[in-house]
C-alpha atoms as a PDB file:
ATOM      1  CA  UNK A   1      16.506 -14.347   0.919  1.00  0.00           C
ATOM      2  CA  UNK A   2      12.956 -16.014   0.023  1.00  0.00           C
ATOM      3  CA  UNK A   3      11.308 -12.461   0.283  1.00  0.00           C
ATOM      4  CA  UNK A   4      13.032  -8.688   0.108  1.00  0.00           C
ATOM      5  CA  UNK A   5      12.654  -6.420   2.777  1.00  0.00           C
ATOM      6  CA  UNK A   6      11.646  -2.646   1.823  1.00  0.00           C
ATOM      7  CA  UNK A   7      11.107   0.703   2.967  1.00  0.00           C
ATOM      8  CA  UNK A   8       7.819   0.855   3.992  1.00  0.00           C
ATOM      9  CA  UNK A   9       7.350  -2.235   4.629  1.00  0.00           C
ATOM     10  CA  UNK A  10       5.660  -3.420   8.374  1.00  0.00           C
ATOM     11  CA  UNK A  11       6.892  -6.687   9.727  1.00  0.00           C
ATOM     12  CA  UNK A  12       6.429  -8.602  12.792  1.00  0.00           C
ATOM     13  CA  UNK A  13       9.885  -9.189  14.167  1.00  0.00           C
ATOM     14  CA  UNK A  14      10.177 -12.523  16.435  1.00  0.00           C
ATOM     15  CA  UNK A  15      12.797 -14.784  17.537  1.00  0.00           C
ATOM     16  CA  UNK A  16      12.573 -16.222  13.826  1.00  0.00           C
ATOM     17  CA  UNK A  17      14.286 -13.436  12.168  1.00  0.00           C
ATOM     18  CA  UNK A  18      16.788 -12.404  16.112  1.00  0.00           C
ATOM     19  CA  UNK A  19      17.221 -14.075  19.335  1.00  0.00           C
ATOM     20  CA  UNK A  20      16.716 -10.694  21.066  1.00  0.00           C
ATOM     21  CA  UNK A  21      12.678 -10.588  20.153  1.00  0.00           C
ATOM     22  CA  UNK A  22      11.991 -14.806  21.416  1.00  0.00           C
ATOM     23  CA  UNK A  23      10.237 -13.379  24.552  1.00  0.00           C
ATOM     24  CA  UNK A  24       9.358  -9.730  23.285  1.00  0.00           C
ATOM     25  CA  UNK A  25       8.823  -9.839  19.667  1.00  0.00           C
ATOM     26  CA  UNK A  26       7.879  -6.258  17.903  1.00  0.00           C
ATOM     27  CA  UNK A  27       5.719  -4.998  14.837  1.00  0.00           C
ATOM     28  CA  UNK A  28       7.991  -2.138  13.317  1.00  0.00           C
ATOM     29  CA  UNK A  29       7.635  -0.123   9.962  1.00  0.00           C
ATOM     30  CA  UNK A  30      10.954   0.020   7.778  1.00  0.00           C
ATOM     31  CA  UNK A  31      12.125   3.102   7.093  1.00  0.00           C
ATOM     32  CA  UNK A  32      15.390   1.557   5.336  1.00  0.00           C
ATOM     33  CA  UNK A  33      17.503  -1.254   5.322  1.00  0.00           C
ATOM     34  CA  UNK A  34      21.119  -0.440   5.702  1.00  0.00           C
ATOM     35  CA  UNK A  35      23.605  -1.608   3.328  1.00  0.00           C
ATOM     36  CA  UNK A  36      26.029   0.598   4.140  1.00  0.00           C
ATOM     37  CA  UNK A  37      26.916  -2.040   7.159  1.00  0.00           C
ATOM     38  CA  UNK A  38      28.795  -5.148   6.348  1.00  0.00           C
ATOM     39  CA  UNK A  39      27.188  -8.281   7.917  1.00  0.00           C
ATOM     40  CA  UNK A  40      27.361 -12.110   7.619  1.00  0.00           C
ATOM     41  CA  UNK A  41      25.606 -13.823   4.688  1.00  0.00           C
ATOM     42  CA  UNK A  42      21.309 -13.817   5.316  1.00  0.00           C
ATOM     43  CA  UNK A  43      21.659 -11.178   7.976  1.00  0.00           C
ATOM     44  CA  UNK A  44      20.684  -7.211   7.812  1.00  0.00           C
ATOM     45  CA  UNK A  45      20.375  -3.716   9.372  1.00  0.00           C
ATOM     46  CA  UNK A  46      17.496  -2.204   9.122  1.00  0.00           C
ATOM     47  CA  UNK A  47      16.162   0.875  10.825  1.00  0.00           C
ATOM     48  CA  UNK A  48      12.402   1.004  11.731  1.00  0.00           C
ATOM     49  CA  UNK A  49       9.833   2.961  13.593  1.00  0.00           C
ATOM     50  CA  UNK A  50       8.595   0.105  15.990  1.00  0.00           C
ATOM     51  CA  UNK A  51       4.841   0.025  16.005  1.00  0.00           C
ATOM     52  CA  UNK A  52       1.886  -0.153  19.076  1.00  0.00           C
ATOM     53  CA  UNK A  53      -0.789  -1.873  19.655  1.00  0.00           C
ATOM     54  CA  UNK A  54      -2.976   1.058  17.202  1.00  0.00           C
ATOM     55  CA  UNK A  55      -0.250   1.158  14.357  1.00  0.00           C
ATOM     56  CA  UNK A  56       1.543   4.032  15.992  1.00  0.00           C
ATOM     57  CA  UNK A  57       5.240   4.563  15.616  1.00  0.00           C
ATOM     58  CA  UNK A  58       6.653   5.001  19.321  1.00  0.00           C
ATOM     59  CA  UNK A  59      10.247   4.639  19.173  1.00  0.00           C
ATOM     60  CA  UNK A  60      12.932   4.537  16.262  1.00  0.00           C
ATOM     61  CA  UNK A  61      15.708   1.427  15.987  1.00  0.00           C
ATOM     62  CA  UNK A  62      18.142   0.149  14.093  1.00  0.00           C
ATOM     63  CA  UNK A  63      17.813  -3.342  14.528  1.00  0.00           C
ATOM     64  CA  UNK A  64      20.119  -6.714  13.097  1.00  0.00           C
ATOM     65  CA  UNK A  65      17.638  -9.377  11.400  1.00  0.00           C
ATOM     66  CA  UNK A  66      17.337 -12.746   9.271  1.00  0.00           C
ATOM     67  CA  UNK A  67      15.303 -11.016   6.579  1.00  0.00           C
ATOM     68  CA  UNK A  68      14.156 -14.647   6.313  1.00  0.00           C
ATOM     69  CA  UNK A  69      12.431 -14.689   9.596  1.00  0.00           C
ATOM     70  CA  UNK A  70      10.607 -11.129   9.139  1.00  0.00           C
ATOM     71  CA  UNK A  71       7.196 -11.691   8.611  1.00  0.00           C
ATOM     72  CA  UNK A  72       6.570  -8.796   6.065  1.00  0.00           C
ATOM     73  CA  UNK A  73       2.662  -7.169   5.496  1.00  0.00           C
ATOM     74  CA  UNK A  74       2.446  -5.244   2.861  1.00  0.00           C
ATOM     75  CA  UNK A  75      -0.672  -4.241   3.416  1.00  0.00           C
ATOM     76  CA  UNK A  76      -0.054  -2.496   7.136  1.00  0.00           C
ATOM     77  CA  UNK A  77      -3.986  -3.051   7.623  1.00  0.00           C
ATOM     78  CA  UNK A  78      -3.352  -6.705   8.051  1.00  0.00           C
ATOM     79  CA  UNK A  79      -0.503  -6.889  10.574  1.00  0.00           C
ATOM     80  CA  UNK A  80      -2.385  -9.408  13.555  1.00  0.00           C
ATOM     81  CA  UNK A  81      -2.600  -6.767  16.685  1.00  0.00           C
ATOM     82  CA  UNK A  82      -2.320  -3.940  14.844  1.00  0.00           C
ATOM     83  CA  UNK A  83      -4.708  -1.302  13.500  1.00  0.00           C
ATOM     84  CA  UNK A  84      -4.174   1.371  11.264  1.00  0.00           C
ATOM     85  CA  UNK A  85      -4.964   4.567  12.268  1.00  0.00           C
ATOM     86  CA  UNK A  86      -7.446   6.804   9.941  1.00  0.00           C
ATOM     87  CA  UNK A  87      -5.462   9.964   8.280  1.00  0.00           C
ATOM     88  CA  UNK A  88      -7.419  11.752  10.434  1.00  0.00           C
ATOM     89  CA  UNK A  89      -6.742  10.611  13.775  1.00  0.00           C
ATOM     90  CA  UNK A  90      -2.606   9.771  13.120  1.00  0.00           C
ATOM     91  CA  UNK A  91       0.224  11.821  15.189  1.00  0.00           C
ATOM     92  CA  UNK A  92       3.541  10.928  15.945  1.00  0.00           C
ATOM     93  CA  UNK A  93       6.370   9.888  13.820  1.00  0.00           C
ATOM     94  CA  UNK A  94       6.448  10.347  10.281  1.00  0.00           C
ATOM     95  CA  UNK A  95       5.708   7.785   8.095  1.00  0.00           C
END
């Protein structure tokens, strides 16, 4: 893997890192990858709080990646389409 996927972590999920997001990719906030499931070489679980448009979490997944193809942002403020919500104004999941 060229980078390492971590808790915490937002990353834009396209058809890069899954053929399921080619037409509907996602931005998504890890929560944890899952090594407890066996997988083929360069593939992983990972669950994740998928993100909206504001940086909200609106629905949890466990979804099956190339951690190659994730697009990881440290830095959530920085994700393209996505805005971080001040402390102040965040509901929803936990993060």
């Amino acid at each position: 893997m060229s980078a390492e996927v971590r808790a915490g972590d937002v990353v834009h999920v396209t058809g890069a890192a899954s053929v399921q997001f080619v037409s509907r990719p996602i931005v998504a906030r890890v929560i944890r990858v899952r090594d407890d499931l066996v997988t083929y070489h360069g593939w992983c679980w990972i669950d994740v709080y998928q993100l909206d448009a504001r940086g909200e979490a609106v629905e949890r997944r466990t979804i099956f990646v190339r951690p190659d193809g994730l697009r990881i942002q440290r830095d959530p403020g920085q994700v393209v389409g996505v805005r971080r919500a001040s402390p102040s104004t965040s509901r929803g999941v936990n993060r």
